[in-house]
N, C-alpha and C. Protein backbone atom coordinates (compact mmCIF):
# COMPACT_ATOMS: atom_id res chain seq x y z
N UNK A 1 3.80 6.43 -17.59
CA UNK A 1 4.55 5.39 -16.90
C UNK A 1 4.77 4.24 -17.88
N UNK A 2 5.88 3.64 -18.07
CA UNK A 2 6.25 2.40 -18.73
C UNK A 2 6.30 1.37 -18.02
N UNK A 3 5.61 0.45 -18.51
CA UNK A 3 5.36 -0.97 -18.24
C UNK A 3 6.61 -1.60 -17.54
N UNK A 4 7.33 -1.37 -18.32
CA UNK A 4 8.61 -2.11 -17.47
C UNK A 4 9.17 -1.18 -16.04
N UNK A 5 8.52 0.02 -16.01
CA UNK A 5 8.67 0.45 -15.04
C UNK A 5 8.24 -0.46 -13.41
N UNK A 6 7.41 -1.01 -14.06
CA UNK A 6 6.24 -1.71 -12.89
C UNK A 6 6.98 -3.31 -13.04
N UNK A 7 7.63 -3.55 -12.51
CA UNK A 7 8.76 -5.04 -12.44
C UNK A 7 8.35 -5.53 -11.26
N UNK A 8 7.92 -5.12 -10.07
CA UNK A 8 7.63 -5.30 -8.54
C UNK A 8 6.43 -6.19 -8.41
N UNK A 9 6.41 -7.43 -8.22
CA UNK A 9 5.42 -8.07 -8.07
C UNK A 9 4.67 -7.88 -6.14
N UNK A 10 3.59 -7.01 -6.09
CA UNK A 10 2.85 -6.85 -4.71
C UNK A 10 2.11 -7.22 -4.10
N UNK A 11 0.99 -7.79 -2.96
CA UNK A 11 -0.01 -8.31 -2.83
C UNK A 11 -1.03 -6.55 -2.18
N UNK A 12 -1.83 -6.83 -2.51
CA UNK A 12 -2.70 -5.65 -1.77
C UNK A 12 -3.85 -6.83 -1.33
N UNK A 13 -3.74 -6.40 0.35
CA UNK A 13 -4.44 -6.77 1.70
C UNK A 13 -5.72 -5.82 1.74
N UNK A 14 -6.75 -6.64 2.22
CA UNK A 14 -7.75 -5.74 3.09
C UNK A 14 -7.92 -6.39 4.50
N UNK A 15 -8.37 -5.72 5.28
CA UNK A 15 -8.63 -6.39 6.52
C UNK A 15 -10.36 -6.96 6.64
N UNK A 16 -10.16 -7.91 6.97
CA UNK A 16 -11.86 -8.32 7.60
C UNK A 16 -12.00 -9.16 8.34
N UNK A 17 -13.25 -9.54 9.04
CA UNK A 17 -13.53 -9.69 10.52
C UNK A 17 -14.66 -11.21 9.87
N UNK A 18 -14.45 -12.33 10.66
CA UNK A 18 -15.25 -13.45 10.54
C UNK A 18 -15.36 -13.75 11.96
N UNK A 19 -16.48 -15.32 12.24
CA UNK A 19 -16.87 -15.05 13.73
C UNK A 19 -15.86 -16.77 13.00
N UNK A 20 -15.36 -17.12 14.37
CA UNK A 20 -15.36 -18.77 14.76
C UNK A 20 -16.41 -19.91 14.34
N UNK A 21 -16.42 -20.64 13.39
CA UNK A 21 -17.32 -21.14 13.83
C UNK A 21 -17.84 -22.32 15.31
N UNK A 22 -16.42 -22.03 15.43
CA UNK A 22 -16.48 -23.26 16.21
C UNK A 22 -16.15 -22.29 17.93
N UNK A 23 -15.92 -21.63 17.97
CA UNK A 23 -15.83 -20.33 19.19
C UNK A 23 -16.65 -19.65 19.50
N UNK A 24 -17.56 -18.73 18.06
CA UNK A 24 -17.96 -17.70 18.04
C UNK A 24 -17.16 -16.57 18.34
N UNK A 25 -15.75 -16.82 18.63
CA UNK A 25 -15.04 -15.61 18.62
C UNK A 25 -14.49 -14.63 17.43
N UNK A 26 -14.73 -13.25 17.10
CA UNK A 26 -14.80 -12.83 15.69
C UNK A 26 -13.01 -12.43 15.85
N UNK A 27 -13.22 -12.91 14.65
CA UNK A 27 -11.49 -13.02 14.49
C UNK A 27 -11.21 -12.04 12.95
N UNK A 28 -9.89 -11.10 13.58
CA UNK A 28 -9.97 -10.42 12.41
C UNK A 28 -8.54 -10.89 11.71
N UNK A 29 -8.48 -10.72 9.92
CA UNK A 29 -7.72 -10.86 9.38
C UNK A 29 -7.45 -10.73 8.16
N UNK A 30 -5.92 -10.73 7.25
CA UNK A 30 -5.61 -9.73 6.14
C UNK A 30 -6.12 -11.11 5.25
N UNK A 31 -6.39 -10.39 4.46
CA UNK A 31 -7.30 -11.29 3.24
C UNK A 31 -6.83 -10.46 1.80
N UNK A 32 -6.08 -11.52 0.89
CA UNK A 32 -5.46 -10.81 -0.14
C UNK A 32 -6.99 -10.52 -1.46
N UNK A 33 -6.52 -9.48 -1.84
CA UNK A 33 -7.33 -8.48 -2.51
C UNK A 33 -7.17 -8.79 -4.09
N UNK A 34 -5.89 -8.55 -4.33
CA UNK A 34 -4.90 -8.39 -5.55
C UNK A 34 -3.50 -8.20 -5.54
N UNK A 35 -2.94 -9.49 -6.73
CA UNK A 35 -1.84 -9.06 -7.55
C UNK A 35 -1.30 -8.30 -8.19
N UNK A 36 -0.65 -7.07 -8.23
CA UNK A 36 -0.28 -6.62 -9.19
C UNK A 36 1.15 -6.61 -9.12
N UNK A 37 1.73 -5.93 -10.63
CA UNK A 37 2.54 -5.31 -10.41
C UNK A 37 2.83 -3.67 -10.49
N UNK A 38 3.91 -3.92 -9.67
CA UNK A 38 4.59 -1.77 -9.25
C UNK A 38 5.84 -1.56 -9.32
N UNK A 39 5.62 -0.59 -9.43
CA UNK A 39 7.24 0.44 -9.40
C UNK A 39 7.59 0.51 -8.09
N UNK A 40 8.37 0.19 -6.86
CA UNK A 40 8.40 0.06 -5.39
C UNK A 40 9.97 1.11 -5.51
N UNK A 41 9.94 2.25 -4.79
CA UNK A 41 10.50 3.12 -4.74
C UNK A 41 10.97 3.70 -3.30
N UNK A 42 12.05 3.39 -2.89
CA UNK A 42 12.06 3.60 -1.19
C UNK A 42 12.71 5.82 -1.40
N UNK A 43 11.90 6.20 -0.59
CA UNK A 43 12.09 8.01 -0.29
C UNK A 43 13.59 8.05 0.10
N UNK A 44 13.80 9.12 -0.92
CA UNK A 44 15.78 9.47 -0.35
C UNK A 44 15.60 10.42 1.34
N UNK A 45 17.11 10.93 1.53
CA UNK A 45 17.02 11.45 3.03
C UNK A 45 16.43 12.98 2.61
N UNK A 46 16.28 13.29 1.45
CA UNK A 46 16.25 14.61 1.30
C UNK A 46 14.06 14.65 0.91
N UNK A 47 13.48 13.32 0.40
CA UNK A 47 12.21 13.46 0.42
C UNK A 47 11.36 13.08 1.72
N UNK A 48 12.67 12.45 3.01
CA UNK A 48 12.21 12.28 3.98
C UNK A 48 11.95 13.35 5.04
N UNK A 49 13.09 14.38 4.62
CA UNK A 49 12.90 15.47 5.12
C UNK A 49 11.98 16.62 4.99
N UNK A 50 11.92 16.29 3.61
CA UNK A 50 10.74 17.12 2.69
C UNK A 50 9.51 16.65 3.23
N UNK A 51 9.35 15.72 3.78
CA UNK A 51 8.00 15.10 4.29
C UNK A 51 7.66 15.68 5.46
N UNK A 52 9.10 15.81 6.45
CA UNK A 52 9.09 15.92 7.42
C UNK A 52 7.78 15.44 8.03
N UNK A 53 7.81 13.97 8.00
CA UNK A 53 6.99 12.79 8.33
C UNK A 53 7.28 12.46 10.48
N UNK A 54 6.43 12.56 10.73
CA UNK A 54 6.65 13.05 12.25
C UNK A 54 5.97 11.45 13.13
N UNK A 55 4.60 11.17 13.09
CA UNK A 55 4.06 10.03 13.34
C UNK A 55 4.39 8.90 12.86
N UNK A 56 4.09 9.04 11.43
CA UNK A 56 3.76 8.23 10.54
C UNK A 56 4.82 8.58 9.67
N UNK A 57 6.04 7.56 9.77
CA UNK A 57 7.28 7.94 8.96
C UNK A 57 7.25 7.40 7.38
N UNK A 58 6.96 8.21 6.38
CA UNK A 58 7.07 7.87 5.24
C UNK A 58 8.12 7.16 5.14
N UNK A 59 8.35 5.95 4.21
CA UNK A 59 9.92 5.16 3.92
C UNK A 59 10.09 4.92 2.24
N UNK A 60 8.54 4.71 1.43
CA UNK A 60 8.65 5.35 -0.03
C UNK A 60 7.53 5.21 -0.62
N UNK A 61 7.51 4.54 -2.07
CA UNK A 61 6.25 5.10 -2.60
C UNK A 61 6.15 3.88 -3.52
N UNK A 62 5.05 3.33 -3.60
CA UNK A 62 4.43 2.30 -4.74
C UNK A 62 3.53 2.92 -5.41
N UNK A 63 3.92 2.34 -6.65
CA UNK A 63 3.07 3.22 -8.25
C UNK A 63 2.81 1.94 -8.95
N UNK A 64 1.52 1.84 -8.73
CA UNK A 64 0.32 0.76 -9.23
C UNK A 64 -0.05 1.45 -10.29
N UNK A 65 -0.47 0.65 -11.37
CA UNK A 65 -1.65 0.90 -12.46
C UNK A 65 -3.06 1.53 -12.12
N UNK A 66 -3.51 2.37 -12.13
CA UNK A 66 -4.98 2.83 -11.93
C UNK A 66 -5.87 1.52 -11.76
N UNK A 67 -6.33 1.78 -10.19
CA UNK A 67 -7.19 0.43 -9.62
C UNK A 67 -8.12 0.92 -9.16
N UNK A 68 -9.78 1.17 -9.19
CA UNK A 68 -10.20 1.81 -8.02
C UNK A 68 -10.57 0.66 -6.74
N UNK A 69 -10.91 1.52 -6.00
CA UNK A 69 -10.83 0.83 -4.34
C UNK A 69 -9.91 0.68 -3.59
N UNK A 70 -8.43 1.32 -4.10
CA UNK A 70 -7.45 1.19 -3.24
C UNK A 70 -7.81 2.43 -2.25
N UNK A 71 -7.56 1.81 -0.92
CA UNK A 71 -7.89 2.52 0.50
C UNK A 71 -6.61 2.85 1.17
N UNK A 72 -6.70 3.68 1.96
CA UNK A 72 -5.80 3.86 3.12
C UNK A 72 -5.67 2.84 4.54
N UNK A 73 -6.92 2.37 3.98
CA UNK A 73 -6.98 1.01 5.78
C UNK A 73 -6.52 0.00 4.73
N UNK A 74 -6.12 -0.37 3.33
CA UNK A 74 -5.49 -1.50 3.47
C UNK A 74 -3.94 -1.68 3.66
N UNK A 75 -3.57 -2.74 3.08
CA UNK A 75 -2.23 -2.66 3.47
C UNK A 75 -0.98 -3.52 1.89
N UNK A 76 0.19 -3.34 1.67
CA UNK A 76 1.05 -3.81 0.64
C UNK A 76 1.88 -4.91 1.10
N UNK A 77 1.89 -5.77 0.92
CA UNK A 77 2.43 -6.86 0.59
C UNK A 77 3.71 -6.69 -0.29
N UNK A 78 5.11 -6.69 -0.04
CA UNK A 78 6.29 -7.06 -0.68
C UNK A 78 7.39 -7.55 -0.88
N UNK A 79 7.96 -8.80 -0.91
CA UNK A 79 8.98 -9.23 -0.73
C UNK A 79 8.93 -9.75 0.53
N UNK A 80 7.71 -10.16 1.12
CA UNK A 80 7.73 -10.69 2.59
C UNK A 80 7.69 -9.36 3.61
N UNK A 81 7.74 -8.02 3.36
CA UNK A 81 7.34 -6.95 4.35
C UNK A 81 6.46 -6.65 4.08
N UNK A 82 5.29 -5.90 5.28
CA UNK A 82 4.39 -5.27 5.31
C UNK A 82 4.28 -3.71 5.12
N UNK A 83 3.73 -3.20 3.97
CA UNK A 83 3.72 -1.70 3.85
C UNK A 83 2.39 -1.33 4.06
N UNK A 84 2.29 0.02 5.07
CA UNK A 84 1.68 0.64 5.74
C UNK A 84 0.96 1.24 4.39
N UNK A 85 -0.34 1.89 3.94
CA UNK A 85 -0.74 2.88 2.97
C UNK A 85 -0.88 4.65 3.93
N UNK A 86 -0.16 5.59 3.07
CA UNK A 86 -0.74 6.56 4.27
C UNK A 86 -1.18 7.46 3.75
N UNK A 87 -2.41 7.73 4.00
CA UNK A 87 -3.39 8.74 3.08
C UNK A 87 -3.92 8.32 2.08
N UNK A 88 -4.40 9.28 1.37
CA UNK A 88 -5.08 8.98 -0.24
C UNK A 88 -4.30 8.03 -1.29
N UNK A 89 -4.19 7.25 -1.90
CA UNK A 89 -3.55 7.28 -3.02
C UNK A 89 -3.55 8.14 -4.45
N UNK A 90 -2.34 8.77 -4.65
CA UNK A 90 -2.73 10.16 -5.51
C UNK A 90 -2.43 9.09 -6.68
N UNK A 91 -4.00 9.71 -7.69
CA UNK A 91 -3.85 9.60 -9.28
C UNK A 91 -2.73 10.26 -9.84
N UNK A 92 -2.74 9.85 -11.41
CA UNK A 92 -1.59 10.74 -11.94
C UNK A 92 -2.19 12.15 -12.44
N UNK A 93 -1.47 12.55 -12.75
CA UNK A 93 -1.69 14.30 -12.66
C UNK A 93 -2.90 14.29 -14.50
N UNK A 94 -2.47 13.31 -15.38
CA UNK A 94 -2.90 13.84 -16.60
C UNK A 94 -4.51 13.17 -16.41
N UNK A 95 -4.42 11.58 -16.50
CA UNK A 95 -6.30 11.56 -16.74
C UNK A 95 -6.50 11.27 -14.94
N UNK A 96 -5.43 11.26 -14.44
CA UNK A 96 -6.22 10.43 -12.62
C UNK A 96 -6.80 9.15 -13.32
N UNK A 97 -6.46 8.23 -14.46
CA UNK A 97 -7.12 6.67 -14.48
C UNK A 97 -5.97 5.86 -15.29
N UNK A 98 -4.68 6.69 -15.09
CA UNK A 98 -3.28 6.08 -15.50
C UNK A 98 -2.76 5.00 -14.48
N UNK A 99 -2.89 5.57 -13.11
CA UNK A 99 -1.63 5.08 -11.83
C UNK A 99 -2.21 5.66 -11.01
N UNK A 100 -1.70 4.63 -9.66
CA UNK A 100 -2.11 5.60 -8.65
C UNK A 100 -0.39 5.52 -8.00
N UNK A 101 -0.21 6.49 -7.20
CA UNK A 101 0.92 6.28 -6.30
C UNK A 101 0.65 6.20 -4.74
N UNK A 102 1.22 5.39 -4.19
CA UNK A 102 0.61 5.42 -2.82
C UNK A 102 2.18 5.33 -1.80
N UNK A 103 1.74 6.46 -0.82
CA UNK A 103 2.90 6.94 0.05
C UNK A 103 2.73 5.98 0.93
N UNK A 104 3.87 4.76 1.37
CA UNK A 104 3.49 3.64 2.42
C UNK A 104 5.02 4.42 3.34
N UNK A 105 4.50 3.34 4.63
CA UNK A 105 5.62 3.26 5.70
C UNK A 105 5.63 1.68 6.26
N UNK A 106 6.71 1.47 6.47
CA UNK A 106 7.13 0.26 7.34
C UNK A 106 7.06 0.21 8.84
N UNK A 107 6.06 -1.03 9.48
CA UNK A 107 6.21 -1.16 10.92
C UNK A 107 5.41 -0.37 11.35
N UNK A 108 4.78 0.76 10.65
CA UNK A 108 3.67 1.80 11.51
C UNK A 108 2.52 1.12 12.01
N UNK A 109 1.79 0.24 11.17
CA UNK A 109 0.75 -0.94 11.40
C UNK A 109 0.51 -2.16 10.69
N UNK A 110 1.34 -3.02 11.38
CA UNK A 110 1.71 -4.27 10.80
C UNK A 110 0.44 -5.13 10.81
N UNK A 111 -0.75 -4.82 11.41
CA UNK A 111 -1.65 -5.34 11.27
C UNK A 111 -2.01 -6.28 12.43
């Protein structure tokens, strides 16, 4: 992957849970993780089909630099929308500590 490939400035979210202090009511919320940048790639009609994505509608794919701890419960930050993560994030095929790519969707869980 080339550097300039990765132009997409992203936030990566985790979710977590604090109590009130002043309530005690535990309140949950997205708490930014990391900056990076990615390659942000929206799926043509022909890899949507290929997905044949049924629940959970694939819409495309972000290709981060090799990070570990990226999860499936967090969430992408871009341009002011929320991207869904769905599944694993797959390494790259040669060392798995190049990139990861991660299959997101829009609106599935906005959090």
């Amino acid at each position: 992957m080339r550097a300039g490939d990765l132009r997409h400035p992203i936030v990566i979210q985790h979710q977590t849970t604090q109590q009130d202090p002043v309530t005690g009511e535990v309140v949950t919320a997205w708490v930014e993780l990391a900056r990076v940048w990615a390659a942000v790639d929206p799926l043509s009609a022909r890899d949507l089909i290929a997905a044949q994505a049924s629940q959970s509608q694939a819409s495309g794919r972000i290709t981060i630099r090799y990070r570990p701890g990226v999860l499936p419960t967090m969430r992408i930050l871009h341009r002011g929308q929320i991207f869904t993560i769905i599944g694993q994030p797959l390494p790259d095929r040669n060392s798995g500590l190049e990139y990861l790519t991660l299959v997101v969707a829009t609106g599935v869980n906005d959090g």
